[in-house]
Protein backbone atom coordinates (compact mmCIF):
# COMPACT_ATOMS: atom_id res chain seq x y z
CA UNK A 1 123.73 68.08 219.09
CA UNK A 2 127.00 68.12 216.97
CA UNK A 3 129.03 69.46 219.69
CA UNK A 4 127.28 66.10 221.15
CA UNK A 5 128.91 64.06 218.59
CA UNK A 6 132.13 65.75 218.67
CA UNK A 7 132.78 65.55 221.63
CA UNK A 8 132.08 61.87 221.87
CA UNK A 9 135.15 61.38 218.92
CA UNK A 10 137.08 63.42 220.76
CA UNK A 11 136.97 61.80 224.06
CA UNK A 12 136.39 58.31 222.97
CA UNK A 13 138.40 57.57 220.26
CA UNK A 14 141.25 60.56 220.43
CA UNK A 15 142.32 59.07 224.31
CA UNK A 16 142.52 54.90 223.17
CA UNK A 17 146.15 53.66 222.75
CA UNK A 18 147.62 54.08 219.41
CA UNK A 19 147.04 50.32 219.09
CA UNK A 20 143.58 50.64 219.11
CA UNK A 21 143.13 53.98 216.91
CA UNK A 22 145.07 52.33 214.52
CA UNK A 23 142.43 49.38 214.82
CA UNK A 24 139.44 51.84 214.58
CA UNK A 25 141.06 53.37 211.81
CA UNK A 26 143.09 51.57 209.24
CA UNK A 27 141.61 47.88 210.45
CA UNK A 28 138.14 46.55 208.94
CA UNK A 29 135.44 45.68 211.27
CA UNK A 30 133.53 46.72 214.07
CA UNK A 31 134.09 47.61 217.76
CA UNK A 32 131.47 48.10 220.08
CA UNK A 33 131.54 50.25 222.81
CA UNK A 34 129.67 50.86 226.51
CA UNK A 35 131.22 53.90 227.92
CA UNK A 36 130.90 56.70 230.33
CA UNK A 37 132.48 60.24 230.35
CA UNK A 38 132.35 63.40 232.09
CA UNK A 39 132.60 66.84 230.83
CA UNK A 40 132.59 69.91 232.80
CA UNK A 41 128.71 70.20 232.55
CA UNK A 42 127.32 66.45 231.88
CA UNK A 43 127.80 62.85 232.20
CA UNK A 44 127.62 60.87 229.37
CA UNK A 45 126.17 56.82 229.35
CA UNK A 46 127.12 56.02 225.60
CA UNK A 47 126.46 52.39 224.02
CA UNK A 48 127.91 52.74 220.66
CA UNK A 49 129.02 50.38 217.34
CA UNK A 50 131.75 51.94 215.73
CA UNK A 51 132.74 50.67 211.77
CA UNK A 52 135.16 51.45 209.16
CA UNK A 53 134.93 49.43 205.70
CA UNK A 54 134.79 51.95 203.09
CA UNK A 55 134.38 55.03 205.58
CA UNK A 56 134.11 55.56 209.53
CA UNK A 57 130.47 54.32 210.87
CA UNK A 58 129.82 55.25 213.91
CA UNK A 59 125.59 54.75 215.61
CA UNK A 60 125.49 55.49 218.92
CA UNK A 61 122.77 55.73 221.40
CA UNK A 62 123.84 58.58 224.34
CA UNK A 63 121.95 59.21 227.75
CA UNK A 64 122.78 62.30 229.37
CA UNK A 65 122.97 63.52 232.63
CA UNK A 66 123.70 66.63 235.02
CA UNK A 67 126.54 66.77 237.38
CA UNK A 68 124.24 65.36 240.11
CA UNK A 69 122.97 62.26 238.42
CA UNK A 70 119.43 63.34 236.98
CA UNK A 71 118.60 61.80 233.55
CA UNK A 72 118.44 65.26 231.35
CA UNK A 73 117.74 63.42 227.64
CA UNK A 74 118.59 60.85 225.43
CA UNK A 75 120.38 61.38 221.44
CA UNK A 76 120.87 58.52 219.30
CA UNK A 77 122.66 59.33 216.30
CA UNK A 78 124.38 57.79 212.89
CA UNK A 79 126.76 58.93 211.00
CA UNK A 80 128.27 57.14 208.02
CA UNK A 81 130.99 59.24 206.56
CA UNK A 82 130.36 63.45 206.20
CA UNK A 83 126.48 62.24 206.61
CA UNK A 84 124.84 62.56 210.22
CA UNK A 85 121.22 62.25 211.60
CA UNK A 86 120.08 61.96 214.81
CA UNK A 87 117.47 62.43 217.41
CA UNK A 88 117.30 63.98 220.60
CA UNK A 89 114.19 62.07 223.28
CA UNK A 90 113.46 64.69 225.86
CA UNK A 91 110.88 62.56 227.40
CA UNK A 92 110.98 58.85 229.02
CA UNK A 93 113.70 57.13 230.52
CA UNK A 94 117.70 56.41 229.64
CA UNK A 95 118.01 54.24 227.34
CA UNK A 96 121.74 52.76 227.47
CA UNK A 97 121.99 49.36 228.69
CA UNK A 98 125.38 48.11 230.99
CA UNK A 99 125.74 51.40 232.34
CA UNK A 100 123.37 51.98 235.25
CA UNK A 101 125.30 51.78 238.38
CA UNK A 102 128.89 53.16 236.68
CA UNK A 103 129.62 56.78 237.96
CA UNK A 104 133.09 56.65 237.15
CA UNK A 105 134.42 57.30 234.02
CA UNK A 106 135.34 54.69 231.95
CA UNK A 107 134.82 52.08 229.13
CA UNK A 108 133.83 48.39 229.87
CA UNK A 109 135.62 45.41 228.34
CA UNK A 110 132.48 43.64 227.05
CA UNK A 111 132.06 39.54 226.84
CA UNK A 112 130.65 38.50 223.26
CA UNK A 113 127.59 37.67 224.57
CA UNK A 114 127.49 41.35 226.12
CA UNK A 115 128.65 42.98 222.50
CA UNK A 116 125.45 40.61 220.72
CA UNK A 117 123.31 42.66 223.31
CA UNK A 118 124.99 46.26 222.62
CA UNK A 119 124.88 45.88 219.10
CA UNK A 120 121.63 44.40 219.20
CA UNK A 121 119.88 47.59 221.20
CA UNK A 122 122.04 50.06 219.28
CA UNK A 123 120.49 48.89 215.99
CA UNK A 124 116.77 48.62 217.35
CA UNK A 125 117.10 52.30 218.45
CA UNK A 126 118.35 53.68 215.12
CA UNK A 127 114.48 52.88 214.12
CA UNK A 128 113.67 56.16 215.81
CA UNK A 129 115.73 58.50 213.65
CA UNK A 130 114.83 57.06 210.23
């Protein structure tokens, strides 16, 4: 599940404008993301908080799928610095929210109400890796 992870930083944060890497990076606070990517074997549904105060944050909760559409699994991970835990759900249903109906890839500009909700579900799935 690392490759996973890495390739989440990699194609979420390396592709933003400078403007907003240098927000992620060197700015404190949070950003919250709903995005959705495609790789040569899988499309990713990602809801995700990203924080830097004292180190990068990021908790992320990631449905994946095959190249056709079909639900494969769900990993929700953490990782606060060089530390990293997650959990991979084999079984059930996806469990990203704002992303069912978005096969293209891209990341949504969220309303406030809509990052509450993100950040919200993101933090009531970490529960399942602790």
């Amino acid at each position: 599940m690392k490759i996973l992870i890495k390739m989440f930083l990699l194609l979420v944060l390396l592709p933003l404008s400078s403007c907003d890497v240098i927000e992620l990076m060197d700015i404190k606070g949070e950003k919250l993301w709903v995005t959705v990517l495609h790789s040569e074997e899988r499309i990713l549904k990602i809801n995700s908080i990203t924080k830097n105060d004292k180190e990068l944050q990021i908790s992320a909760v990631i449905d994946a799928y095959d190249q056709q559409g079909n639900f494969d699994y769900t990993y929700i991970f953490q990782m606060n610095g060089e530390k990293e835990k997650g959990i991979t759900i084999e079984d059930g249903q996806p469990l990203t929210i704002l992303t069912d109906g978005i096969e293209n890839e891209m990341s949504l500009k969220l309303s406030k109400e809509e990052k509450i909700r993100v950040k919200k579900h993101v933090l009531s799935q970490l529960i399942k890796i602790k």
